[in-house]
N, C-alpha and C. Protein backbone atom coordinates (compact mmCIF):
# COMPACT_ATOMS: atom_id res chain seq x y z
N UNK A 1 -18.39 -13.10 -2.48
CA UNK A 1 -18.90 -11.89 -3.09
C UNK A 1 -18.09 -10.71 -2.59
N UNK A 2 -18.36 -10.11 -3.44
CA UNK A 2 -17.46 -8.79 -2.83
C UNK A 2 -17.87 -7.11 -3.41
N UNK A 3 -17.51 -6.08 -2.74
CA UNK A 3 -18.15 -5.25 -2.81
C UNK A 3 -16.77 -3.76 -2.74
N UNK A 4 -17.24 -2.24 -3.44
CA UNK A 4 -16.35 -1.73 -3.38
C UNK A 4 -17.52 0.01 -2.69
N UNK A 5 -16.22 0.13 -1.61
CA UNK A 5 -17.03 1.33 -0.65
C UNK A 5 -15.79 2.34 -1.26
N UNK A 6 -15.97 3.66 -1.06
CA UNK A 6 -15.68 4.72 -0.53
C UNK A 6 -16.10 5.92 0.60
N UNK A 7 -15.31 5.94 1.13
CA UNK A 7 -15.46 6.90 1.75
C UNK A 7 -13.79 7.93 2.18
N UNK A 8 -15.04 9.03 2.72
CA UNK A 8 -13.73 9.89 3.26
C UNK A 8 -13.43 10.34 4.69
N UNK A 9 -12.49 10.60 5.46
CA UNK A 9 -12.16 10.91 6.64
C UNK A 9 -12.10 12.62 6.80
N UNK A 10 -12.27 13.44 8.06
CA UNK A 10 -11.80 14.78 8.08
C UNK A 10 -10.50 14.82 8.40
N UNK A 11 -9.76 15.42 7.74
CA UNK A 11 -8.26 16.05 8.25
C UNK A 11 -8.19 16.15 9.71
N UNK A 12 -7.36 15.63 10.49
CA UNK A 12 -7.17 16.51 11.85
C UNK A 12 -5.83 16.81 11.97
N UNK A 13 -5.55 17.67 12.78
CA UNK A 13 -4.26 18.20 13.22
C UNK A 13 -3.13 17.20 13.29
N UNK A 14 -2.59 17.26 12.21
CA UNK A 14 -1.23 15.98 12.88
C UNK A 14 -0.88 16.35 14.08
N UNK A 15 0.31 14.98 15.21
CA UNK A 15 1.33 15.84 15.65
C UNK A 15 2.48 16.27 15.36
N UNK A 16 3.46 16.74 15.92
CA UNK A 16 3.96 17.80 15.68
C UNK A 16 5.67 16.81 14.53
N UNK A 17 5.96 15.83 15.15
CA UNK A 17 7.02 15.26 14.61
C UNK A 17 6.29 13.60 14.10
N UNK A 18 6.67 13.39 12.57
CA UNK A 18 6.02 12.20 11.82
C UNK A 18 6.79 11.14 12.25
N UNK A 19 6.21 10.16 12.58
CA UNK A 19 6.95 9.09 12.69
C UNK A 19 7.98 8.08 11.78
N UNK A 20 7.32 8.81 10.49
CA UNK A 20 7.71 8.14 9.24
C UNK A 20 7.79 8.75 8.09
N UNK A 21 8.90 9.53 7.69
CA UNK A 21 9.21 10.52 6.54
C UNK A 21 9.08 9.96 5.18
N UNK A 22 7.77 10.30 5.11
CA UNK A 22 7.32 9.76 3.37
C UNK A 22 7.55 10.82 2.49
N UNK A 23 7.89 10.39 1.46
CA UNK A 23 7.94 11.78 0.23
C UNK A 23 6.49 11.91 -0.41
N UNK A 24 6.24 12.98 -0.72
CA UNK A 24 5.39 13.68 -1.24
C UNK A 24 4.65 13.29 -2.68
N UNK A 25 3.77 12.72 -2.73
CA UNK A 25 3.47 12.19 -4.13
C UNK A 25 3.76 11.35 -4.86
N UNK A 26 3.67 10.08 -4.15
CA UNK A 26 4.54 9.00 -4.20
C UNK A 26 3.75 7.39 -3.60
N UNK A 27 3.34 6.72 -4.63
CA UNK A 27 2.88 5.47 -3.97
C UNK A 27 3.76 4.69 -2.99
N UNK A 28 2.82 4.15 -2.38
CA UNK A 28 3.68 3.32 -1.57
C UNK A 28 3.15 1.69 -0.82
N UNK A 29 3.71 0.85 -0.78
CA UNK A 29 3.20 -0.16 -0.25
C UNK A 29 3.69 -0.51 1.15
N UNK A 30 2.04 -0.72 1.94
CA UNK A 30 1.80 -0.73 3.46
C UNK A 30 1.94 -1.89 4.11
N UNK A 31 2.58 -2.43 4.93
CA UNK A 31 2.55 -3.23 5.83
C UNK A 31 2.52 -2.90 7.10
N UNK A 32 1.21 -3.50 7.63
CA UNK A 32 0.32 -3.01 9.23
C UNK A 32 0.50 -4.00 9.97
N UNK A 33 0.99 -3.87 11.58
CA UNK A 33 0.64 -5.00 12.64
C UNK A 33 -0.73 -4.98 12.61
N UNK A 34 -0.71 -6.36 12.58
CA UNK A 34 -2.37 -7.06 13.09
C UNK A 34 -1.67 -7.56 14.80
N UNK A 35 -2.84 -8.54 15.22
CA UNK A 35 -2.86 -9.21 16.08
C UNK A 35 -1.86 -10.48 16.32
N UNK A 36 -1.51 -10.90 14.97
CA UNK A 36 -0.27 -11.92 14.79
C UNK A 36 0.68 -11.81 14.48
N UNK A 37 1.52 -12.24 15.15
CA UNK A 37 3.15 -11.36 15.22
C UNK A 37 3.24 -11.97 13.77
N UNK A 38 4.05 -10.96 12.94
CA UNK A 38 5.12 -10.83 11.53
C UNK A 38 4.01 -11.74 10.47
N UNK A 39 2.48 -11.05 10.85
CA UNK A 39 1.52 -11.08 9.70
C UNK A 39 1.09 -9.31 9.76
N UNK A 40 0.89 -9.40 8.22
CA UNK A 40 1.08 -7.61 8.21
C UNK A 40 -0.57 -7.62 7.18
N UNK A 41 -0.63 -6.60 7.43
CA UNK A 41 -2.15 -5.84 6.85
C UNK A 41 -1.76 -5.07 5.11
N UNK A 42 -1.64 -5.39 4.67
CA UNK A 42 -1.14 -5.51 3.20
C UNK A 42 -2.23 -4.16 2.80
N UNK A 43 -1.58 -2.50 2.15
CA UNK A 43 -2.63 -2.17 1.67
C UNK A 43 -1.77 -1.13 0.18
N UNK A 44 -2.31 -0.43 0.11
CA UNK A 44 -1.67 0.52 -0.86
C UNK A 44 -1.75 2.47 -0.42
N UNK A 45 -1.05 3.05 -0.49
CA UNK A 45 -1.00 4.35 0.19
C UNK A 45 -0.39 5.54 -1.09
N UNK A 46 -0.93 6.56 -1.61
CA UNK A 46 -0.62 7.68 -1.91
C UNK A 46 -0.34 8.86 -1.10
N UNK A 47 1.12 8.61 -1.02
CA UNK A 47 1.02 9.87 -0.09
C UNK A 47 0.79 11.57 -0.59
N UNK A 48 0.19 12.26 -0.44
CA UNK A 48 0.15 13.65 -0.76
C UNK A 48 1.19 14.61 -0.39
N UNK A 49 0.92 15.20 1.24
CA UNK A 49 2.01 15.95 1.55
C UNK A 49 1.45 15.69 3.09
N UNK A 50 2.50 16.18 4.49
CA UNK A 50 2.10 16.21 5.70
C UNK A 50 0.65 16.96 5.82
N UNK A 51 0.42 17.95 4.74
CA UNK A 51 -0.63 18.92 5.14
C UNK A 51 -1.46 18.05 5.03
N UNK A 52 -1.72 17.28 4.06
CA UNK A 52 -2.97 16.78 3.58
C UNK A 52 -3.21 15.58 3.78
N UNK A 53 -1.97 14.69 3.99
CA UNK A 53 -2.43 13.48 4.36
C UNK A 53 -2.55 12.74 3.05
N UNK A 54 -3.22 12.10 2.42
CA UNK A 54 -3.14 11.00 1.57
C UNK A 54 -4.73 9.90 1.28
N UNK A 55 -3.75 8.82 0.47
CA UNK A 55 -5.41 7.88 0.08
C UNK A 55 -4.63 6.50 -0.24
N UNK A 56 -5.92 6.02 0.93
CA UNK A 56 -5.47 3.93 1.49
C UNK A 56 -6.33 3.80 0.44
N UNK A 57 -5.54 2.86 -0.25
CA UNK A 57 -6.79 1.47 -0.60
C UNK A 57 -6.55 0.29 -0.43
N UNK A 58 -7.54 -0.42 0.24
CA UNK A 58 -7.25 -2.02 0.61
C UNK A 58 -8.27 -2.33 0.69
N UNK A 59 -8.37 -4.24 0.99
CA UNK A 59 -9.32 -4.80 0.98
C UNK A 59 -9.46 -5.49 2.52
N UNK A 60 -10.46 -5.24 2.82
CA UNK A 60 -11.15 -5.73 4.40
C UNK A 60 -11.88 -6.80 4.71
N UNK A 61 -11.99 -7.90 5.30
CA UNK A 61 -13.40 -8.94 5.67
C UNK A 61 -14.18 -8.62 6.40
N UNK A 62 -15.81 -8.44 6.09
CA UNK A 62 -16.58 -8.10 6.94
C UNK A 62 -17.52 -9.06 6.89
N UNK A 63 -17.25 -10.29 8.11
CA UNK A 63 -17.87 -11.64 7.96
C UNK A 63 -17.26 -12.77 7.27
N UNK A 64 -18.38 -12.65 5.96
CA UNK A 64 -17.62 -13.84 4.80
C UNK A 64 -17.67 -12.73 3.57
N UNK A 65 -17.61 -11.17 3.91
CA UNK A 65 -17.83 -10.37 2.28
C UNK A 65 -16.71 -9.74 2.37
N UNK A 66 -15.63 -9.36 1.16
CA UNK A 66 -14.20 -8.82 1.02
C UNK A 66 -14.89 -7.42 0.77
N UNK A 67 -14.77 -6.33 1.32
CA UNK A 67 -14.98 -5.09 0.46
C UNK A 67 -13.37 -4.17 0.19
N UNK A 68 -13.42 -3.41 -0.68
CA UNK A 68 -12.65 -2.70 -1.01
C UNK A 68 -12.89 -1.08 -0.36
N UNK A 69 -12.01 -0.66 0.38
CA UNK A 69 -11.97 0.59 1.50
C UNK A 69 -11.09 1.66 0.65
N UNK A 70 -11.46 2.71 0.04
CA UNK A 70 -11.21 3.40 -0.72
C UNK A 70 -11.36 4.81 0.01
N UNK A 71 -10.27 5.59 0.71
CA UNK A 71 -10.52 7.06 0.92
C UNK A 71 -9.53 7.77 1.41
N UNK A 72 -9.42 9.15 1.55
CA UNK A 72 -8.49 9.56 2.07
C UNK A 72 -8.55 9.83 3.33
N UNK A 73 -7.00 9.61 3.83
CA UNK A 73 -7.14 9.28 5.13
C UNK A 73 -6.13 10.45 5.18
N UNK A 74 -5.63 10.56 6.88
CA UNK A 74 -5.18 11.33 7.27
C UNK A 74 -3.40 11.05 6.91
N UNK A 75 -2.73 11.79 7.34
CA UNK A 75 -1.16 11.40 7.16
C UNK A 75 -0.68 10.26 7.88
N UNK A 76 -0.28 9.02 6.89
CA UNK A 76 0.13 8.07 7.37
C UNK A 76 1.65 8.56 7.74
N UNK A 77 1.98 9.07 8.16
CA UNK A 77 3.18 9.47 8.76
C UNK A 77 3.59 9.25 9.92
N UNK A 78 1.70 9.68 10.27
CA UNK A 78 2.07 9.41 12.09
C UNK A 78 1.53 7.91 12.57
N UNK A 79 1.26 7.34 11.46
CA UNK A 79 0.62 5.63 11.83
C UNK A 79 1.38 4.67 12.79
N UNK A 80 1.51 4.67 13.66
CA UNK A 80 2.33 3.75 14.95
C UNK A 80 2.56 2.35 13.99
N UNK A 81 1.22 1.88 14.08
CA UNK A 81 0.90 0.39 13.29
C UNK A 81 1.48 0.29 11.83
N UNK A 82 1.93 1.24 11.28
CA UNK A 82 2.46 0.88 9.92
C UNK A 82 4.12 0.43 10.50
N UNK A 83 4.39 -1.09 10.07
CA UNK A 83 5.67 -1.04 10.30
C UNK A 83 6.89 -1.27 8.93
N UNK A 84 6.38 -1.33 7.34
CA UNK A 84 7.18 -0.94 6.31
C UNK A 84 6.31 -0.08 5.55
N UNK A 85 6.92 0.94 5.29
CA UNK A 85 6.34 1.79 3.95
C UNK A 85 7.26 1.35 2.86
N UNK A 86 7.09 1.37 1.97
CA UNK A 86 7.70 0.34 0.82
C UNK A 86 7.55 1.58 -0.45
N UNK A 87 8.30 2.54 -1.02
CA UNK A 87 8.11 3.69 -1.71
C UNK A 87 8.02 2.55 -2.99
N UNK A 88 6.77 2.72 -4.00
CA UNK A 88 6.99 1.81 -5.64
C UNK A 88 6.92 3.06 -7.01
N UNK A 89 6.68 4.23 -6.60
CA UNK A 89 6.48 5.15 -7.65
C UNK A 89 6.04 6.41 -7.44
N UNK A 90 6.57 7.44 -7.94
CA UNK A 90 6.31 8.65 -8.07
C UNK A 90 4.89 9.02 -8.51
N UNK A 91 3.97 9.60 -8.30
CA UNK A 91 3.00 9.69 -8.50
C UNK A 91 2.40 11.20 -9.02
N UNK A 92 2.44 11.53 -10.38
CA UNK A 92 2.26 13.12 -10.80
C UNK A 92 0.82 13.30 -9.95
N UNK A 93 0.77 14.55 -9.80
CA UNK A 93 -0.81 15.28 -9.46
C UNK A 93 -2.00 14.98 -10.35
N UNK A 94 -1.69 15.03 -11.09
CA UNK A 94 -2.36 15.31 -12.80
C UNK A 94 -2.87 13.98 -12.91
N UNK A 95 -2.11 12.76 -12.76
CA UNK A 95 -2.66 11.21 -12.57
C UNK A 95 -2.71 10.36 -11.55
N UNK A 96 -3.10 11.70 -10.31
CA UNK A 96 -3.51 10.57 -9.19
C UNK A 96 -5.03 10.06 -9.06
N UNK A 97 -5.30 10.60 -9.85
CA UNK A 97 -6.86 10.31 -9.66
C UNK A 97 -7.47 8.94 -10.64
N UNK A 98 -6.56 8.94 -11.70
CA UNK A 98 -6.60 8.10 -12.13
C UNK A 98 -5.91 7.05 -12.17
N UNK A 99 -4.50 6.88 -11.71
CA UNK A 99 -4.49 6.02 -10.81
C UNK A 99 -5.13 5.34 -9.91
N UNK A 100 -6.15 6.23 -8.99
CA UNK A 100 -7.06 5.59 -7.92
C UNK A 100 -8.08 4.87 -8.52
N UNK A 101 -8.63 5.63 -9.60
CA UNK A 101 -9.58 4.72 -10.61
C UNK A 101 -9.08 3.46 -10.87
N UNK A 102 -7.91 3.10 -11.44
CA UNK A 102 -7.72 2.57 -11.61
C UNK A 102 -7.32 0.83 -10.73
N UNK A 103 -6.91 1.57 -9.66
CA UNK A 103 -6.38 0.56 -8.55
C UNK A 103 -8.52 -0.22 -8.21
N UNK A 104 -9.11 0.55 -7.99
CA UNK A 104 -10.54 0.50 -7.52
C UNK A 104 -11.17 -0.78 -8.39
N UNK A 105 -10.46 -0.43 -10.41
CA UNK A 105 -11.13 -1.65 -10.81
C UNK A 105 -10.44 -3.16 -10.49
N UNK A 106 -9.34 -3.34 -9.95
CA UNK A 106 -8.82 -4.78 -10.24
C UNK A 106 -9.94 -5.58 -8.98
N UNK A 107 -10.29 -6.55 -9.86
CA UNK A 107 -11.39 -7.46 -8.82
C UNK A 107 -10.72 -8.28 -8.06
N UNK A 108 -11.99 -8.46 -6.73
CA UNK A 108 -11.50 -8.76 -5.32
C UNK A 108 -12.51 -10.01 -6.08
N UNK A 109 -11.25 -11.24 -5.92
CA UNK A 109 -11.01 -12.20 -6.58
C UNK A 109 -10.00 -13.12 -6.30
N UNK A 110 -9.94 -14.68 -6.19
CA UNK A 110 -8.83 -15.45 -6.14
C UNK A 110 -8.50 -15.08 -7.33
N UNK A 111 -7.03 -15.59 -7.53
CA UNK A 111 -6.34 -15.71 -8.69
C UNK A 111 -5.68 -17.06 -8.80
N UNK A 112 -5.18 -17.66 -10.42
CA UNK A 112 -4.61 -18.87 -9.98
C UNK A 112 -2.93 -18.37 -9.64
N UNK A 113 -2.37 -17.13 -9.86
CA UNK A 113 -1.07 -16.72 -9.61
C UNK A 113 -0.91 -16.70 -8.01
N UNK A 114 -1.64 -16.07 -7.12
CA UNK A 114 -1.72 -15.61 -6.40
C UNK A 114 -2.33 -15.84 -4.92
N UNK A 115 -3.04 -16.88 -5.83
CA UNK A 115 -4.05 -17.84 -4.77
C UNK A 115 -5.01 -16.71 -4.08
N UNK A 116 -5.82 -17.29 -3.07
CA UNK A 116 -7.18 -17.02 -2.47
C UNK A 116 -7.00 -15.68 -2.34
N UNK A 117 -8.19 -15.17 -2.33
CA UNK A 117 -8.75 -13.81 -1.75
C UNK A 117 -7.92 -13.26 -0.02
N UNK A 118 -6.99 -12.29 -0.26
CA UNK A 118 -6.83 -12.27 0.97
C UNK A 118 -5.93 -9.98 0.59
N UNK A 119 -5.72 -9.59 1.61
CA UNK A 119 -5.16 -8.10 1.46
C UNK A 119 -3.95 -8.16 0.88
N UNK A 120 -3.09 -9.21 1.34
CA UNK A 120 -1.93 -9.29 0.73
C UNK A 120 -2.05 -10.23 -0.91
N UNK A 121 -2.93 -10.59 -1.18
CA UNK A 121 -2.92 -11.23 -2.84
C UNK A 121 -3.66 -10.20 -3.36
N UNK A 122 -4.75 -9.22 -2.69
CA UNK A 122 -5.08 -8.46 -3.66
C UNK A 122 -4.40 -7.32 -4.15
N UNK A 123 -2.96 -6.66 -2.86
CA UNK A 123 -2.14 -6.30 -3.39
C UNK A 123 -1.12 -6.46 -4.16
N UNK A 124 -0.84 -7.83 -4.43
CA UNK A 124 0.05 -8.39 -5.49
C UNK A 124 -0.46 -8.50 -7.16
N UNK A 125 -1.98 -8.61 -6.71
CA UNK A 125 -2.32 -8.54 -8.27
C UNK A 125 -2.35 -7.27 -8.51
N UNK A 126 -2.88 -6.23 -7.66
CA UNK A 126 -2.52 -4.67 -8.46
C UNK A 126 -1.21 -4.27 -8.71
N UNK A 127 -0.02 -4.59 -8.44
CA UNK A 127 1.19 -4.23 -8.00
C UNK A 127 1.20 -4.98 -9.85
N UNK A 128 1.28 -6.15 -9.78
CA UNK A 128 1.31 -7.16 -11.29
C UNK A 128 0.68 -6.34 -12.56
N UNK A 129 -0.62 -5.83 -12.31
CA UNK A 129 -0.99 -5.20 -12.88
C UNK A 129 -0.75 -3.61 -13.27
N UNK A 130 -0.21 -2.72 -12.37
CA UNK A 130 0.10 -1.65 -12.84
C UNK A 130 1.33 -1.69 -13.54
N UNK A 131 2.19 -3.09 -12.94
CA UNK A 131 3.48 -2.95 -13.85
C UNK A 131 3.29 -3.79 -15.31
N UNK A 132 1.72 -4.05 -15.75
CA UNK A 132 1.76 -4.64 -17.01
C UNK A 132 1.46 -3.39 -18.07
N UNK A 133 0.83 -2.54 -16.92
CA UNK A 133 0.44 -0.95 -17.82
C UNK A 133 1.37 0.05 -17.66
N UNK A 134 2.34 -0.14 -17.10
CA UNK A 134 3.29 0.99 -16.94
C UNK A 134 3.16 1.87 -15.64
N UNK A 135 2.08 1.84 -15.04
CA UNK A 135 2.06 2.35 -13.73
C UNK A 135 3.20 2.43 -12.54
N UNK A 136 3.46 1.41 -12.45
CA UNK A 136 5.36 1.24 -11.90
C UNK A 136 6.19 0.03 -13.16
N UNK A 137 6.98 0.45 -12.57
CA UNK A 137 7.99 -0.27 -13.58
C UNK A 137 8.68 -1.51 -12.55
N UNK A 138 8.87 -2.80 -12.44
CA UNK A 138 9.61 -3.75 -11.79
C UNK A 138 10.72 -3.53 -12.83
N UNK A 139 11.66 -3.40 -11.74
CA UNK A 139 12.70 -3.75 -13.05
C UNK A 139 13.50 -5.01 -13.69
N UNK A 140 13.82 -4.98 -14.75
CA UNK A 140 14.28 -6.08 -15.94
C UNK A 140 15.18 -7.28 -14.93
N UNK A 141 14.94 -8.80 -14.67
CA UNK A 141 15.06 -9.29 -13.89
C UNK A 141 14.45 -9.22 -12.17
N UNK A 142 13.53 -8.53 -11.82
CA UNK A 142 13.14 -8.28 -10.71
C UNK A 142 11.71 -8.84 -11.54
N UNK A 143 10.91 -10.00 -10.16
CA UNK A 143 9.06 -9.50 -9.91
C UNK A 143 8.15 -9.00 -9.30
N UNK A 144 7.40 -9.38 -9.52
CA UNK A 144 6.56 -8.81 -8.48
C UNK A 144 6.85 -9.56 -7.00
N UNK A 145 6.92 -10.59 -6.85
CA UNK A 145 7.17 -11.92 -6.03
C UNK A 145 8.53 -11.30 -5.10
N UNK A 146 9.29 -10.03 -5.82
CA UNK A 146 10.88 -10.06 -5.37
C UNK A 146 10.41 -8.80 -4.65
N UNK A 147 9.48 -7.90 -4.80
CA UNK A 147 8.75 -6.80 -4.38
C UNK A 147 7.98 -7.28 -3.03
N UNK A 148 7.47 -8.02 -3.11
CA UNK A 148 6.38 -8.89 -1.79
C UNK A 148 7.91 -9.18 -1.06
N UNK A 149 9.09 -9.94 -1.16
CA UNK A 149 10.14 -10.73 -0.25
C UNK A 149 10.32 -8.88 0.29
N UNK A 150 11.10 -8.19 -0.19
CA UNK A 150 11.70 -7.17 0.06
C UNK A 150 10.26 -6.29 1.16
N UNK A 151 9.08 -6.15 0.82
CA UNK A 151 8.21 -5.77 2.16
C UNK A 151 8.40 -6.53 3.21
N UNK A 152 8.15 -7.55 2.78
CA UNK A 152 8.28 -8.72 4.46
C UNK A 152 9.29 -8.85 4.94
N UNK A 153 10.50 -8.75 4.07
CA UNK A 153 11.54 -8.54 5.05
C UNK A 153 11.89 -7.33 5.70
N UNK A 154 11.26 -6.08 5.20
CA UNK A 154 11.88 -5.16 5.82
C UNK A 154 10.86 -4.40 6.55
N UNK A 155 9.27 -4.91 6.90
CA UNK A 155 8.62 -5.44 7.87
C UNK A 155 9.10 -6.19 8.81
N UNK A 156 9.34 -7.39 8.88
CA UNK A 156 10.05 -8.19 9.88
C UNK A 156 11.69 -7.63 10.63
N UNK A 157 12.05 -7.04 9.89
CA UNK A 157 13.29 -5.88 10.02
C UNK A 157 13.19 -5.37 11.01
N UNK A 158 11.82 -4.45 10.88
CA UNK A 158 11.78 -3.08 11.32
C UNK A 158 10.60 -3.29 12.79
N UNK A 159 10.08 -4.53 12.82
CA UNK A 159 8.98 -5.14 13.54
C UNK A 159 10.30 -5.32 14.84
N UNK A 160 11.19 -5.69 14.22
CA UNK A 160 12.16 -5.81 15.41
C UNK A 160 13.45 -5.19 15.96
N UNK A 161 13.05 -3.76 15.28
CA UNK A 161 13.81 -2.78 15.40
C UNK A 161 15.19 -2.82 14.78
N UNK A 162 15.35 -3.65 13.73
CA UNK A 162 16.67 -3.56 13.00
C UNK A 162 16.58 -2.86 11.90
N UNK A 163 15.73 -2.27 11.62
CA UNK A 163 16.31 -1.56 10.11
C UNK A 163 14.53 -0.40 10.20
N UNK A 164 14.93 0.32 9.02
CA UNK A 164 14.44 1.37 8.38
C UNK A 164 12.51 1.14 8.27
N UNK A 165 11.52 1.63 8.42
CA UNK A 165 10.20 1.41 8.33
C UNK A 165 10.02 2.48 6.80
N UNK A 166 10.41 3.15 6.52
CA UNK A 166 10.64 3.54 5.25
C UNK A 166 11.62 3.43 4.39
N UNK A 167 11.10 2.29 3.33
CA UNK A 167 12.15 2.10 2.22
C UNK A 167 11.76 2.51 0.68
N UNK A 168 13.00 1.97 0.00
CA UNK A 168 12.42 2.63 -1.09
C UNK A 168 13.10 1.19 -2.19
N UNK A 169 11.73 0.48 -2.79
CA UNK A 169 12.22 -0.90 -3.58
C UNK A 169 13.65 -0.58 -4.14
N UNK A 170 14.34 -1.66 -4.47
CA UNK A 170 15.33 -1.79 -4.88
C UNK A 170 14.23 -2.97 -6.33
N UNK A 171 13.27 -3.68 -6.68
CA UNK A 171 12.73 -4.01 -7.56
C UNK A 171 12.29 -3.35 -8.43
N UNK A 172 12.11 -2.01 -8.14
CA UNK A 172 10.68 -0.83 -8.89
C UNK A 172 12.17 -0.02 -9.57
N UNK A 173 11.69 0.47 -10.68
CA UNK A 173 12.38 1.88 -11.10
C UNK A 173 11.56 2.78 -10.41
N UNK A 174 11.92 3.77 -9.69
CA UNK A 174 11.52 5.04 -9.08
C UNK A 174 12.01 6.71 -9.87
């Protein structure tokens, strides 16, 4: 079963230098250290601006129930634990909100593409899905599947200090 929350966080003071130079209005896909080395916390991120910080959405286990964690959070900029930001699309003002609507309906659900219920399949089916509506674009010969290799590798990259924690797909038109 599964269930969809929102909530919201208060702004606090960033510090002073971001750890991770995101552009401004611009989706992006998250990969988080967990507890197991080069398994990542799979979520989705709008960034806004440093002032304002931004909006996670992902899916969480609490027990045996998946809920969906919907809110804005503070500037993932300064997130230690994020180790790829993965830039997939520009994001106008005017349709971020609906965008978020939108990400909120895809159901927390196995798939037979995608297999079981987990953060990282439920971000592959939204990722599948916004590029069936135009939301990002994969581009012509690229999948979604080539979008997932390119996070984990440049997670595992950057987990070990060889390369960049902010990228920008080479799969997506941007």
């Amino acid at each position: 079963m599964a269930t969809a929350s929102t909530s919201t966080t208060t702004p606090t003071s960033p510090p002073t230098n971001p750890l991770l130079h995101l552009e401004p209005q611009t989706l992006y896909l998250l990969l988080s250290r967990q507890q197991v080395s080069l398994k990542w916390h799979w979520s989705l991120y709008i960034h806004v601006s440093l002032a304002s910080g931004g909006y996670t959405q992902h899916i969480t286990r609490a027990d045996s129930l998946w809920i969906l964690d919907a809110r804005r959070t503070p500037d993932a900029s300064y997130n230690a634990d994020i180790v790829c930001a993965l830039a997939l699309t520009w994001v106008e003002a005017e349709l971020e909100d609906a965008l978020k609507e939108r990400v909120r309906q895809v159901p927390l659900e196995d798939t037979e593409r995608w297999g079981g219920l987990t953060c990282r399949t439920w971000v592959l089916r939204v990722l599948e899905e916004l590029d069936a509506e135009g939301w990002i674009s994969v581009r012509v010969g690229s999948t979604v599947e080539d979008v997932e290799a390119e996070a984990k590798d440049g997670a595992a990259a950057a987990a070990e200090g060889e390369g960049d924690r902010v990228l920008r797909s080479k799969h997506v038109i941007l």
